[in-house]
Protein backbone atom coordinates (compact mmCIF):
# COMPACT_ATOMS: atom_id res chain seq x y z
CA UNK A 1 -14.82 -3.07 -17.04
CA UNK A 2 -14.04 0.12 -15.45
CA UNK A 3 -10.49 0.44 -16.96
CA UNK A 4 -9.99 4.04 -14.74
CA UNK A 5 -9.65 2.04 -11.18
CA UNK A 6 -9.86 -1.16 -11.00
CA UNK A 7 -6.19 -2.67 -12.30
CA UNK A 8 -4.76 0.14 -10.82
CA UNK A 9 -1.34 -1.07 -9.50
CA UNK A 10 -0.29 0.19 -5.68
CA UNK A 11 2.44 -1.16 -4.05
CA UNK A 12 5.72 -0.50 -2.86
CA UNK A 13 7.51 1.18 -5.86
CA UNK A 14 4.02 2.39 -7.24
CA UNK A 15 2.55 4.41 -4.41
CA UNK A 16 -0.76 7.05 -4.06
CA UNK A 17 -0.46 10.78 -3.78
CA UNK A 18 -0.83 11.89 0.45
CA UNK A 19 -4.19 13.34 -0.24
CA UNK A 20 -5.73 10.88 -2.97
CA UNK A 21 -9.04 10.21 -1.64
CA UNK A 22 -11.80 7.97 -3.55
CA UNK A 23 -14.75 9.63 -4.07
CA UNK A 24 -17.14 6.97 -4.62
CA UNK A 25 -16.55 5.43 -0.84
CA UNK A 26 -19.79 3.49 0.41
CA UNK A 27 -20.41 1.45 3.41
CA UNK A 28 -20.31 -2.40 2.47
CA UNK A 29 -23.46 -3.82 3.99
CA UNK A 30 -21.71 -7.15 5.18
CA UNK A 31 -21.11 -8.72 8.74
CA UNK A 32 -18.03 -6.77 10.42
CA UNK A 33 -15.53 -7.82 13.21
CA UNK A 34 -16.28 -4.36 14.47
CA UNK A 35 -19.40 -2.72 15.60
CA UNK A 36 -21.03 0.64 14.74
CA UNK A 37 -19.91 2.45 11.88
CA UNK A 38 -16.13 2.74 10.63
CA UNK A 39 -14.29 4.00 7.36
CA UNK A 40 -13.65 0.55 7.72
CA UNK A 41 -16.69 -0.26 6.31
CA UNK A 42 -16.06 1.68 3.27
CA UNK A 43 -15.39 0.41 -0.35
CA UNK A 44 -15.53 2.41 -3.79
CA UNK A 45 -19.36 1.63 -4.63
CA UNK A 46 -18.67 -1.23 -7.29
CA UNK A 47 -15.64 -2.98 -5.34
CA UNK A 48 -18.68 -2.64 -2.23
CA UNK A 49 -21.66 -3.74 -4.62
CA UNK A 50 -19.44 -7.24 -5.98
CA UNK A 51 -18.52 -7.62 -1.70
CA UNK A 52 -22.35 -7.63 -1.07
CA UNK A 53 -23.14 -10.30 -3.56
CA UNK A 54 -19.66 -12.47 -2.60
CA UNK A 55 -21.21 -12.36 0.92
CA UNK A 56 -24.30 -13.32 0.25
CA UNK A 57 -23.39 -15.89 -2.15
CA UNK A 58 -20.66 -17.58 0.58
CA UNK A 59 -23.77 -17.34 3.00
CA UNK A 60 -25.86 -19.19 0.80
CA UNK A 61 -22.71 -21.99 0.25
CA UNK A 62 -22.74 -22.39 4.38
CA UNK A 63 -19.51 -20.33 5.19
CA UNK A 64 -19.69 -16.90 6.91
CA UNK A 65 -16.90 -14.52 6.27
CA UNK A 66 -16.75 -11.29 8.11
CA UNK A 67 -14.85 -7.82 7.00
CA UNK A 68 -12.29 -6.78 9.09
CA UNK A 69 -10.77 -3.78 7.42
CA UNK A 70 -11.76 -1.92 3.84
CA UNK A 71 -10.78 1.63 3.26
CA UNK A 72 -8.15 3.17 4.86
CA UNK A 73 -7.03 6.90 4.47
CA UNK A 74 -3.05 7.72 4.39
CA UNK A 75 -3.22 9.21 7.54
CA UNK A 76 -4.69 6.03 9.14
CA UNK A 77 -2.13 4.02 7.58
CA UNK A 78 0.71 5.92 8.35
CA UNK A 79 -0.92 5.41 12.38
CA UNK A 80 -0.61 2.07 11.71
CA UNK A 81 2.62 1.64 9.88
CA UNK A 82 4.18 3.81 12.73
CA UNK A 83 2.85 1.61 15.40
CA UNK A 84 4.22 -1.58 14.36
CA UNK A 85 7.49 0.00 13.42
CA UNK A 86 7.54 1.16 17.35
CA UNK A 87 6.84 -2.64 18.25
CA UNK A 88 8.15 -5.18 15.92
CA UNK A 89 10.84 -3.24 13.71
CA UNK A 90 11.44 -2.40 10.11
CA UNK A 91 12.20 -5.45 8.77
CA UNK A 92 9.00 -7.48 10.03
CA UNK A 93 6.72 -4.64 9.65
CA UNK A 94 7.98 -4.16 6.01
CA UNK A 95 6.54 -7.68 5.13
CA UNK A 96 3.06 -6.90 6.63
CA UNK A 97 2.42 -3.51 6.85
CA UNK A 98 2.50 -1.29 3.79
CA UNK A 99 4.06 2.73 4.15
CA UNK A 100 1.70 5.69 4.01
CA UNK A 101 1.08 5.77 0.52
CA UNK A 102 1.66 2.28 -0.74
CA UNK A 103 -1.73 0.45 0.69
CA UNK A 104 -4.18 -1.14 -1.53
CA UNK A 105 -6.43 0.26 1.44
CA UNK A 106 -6.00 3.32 0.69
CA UNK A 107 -7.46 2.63 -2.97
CA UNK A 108 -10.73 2.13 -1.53
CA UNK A 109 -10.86 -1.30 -3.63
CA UNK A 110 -9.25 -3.88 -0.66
CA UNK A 111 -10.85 -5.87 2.08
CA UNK A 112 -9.54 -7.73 4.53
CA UNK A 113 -11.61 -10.98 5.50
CA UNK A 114 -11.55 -13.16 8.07
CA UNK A 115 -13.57 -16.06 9.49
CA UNK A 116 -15.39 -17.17 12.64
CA UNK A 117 -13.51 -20.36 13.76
CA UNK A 118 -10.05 -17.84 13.99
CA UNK A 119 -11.71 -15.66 15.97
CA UNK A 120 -12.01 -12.82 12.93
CA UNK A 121 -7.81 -12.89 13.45
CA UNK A 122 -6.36 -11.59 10.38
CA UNK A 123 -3.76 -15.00 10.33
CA UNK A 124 -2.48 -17.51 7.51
CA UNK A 125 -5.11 -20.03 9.55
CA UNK A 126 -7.81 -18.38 7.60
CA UNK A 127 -6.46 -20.37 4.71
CA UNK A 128 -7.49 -23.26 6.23
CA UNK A 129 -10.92 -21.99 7.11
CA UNK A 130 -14.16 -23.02 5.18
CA UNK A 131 -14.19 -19.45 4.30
CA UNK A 132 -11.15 -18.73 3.50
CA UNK A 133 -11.10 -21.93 1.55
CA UNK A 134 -14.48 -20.69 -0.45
CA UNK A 135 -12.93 -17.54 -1.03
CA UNK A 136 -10.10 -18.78 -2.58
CA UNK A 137 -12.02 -20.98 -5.17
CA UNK A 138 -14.61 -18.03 -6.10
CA UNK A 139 -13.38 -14.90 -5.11
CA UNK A 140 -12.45 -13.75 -8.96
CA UNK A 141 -16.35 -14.83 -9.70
CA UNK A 142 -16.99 -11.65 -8.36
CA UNK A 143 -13.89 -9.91 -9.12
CA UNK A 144 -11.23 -10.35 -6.18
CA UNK A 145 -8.26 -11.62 -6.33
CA UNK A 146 -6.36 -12.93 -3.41
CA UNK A 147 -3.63 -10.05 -3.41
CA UNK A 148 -0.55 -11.96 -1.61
CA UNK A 149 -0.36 -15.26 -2.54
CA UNK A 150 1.65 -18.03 -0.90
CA UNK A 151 5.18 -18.20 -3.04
CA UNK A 152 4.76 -14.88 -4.62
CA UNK A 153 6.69 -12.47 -1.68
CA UNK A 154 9.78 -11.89 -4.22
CA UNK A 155 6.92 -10.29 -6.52
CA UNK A 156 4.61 -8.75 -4.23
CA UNK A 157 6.95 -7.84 -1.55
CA UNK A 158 4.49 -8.78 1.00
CA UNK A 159 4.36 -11.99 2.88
CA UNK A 160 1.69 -14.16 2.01
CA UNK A 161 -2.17 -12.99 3.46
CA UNK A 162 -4.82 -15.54 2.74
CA UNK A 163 -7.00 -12.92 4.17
CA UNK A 164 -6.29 -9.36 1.73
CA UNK A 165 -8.86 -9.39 -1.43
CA UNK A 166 -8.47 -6.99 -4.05
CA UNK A 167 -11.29 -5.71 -6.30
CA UNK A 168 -9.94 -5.98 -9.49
CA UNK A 169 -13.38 -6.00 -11.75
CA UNK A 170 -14.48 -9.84 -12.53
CA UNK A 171 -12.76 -10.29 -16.00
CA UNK A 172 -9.42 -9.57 -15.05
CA UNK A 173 -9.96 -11.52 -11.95
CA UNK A 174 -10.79 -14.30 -14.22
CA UNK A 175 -7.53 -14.20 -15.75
CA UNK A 176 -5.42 -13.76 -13.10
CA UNK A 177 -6.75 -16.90 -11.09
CA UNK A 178 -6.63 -18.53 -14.43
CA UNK A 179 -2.95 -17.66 -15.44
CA UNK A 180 -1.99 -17.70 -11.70
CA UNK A 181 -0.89 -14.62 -11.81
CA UNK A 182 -0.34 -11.46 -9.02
CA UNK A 183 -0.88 -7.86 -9.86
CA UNK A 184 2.65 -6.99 -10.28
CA UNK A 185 3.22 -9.98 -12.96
CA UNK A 186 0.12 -8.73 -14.88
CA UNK A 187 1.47 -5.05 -15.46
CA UNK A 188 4.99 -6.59 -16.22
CA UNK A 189 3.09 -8.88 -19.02
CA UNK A 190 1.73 -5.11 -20.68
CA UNK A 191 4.51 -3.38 -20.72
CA UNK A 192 6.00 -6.71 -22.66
């Protein structure tokens, strides 16, 4: 497991330097929401490599997922948490949309994934999706974890997204789906 990335913990309280960049970023070659070519479609090479073969495998099951949104750089995010803060306000924007900084985007090791039957909408009616359904069940297989889980917000601090996986490197997935356990609880567990 590559202990230098992938349980790397980025959230509100643990955020990422303004110009941390990933330098391993590849294009995932999956199906997109969006056409042409996107930091979007950018992973860190292993996180990208393990989306390839989810994809393929969830292909070969009958579902078809499609990527909405991988990388993001802090600039981007700070577009985006500045937008929603002009429309909705801090307090809903705050459950959904992480500060400059404090995105698992920005990591290089999240993707967001939708399905075909919502329209590619990132919404909690993927959940109830065959692929967001598939995802659920094997995702740590091939080491995601569903990031937000329903009944977690008080831990996470973000409301719950059936839709944000987070490359975590497939043995520590393992024991996270196992244990039922989010990010945040795992890193309180080692410093015990």
């Amino acid at each position: 497991m590559h202990m230098d990335y992938a349980p790397i913990l980025v959230n509100k309280t643990h955020p990422l330097p303004e110009d941390y960049e990933p330098a391993d970023l590849v294009p995932a070659n999956i199906p997109f929401a969006h056409s042409g070519s996107d930091n979007r479609n950018y992973m860190r090479r292993p996180a990208a490599q393990a989306l390839e073969t989810l994809f393929r495998d969830a292909n070969a099951a009958g579902v078809t997922p499609i990527g909405i949104s991988g990388y993001r750089s802090y600039k981007r995010q700070q577009e985006i948490y500045e937008g929603n803060l002009a429309v909705k306000g801090e307090m809903l924007t705050s459950l959904y949309s992480a500060r400059p900084g404090q995105s698992e985007h920005q990591t290089g090791l999240a993707m967001d994934i939708s399905a075909p039957s919502v329209q590619s909408a990132l919404t909690t009616e993927v959940e109830s999706t065959p692929e967001g359904q598939w995802l659920r069940e094997n995702a740590h297989r091939y080491g995601f974890i569903l990031r937000y889980p329903a009944g977690k917000e008080h831990i996470t601090g973000y409301a719950y997204e059936p839709w944000h996986f987070r490359y975590v490197g497939r043995e520590l997935a393992a024991f996270l789906k196992k244990k039922g356990l989010t990010l945040e609880e795992y890193y309180q567990l080692l410093a015990l």
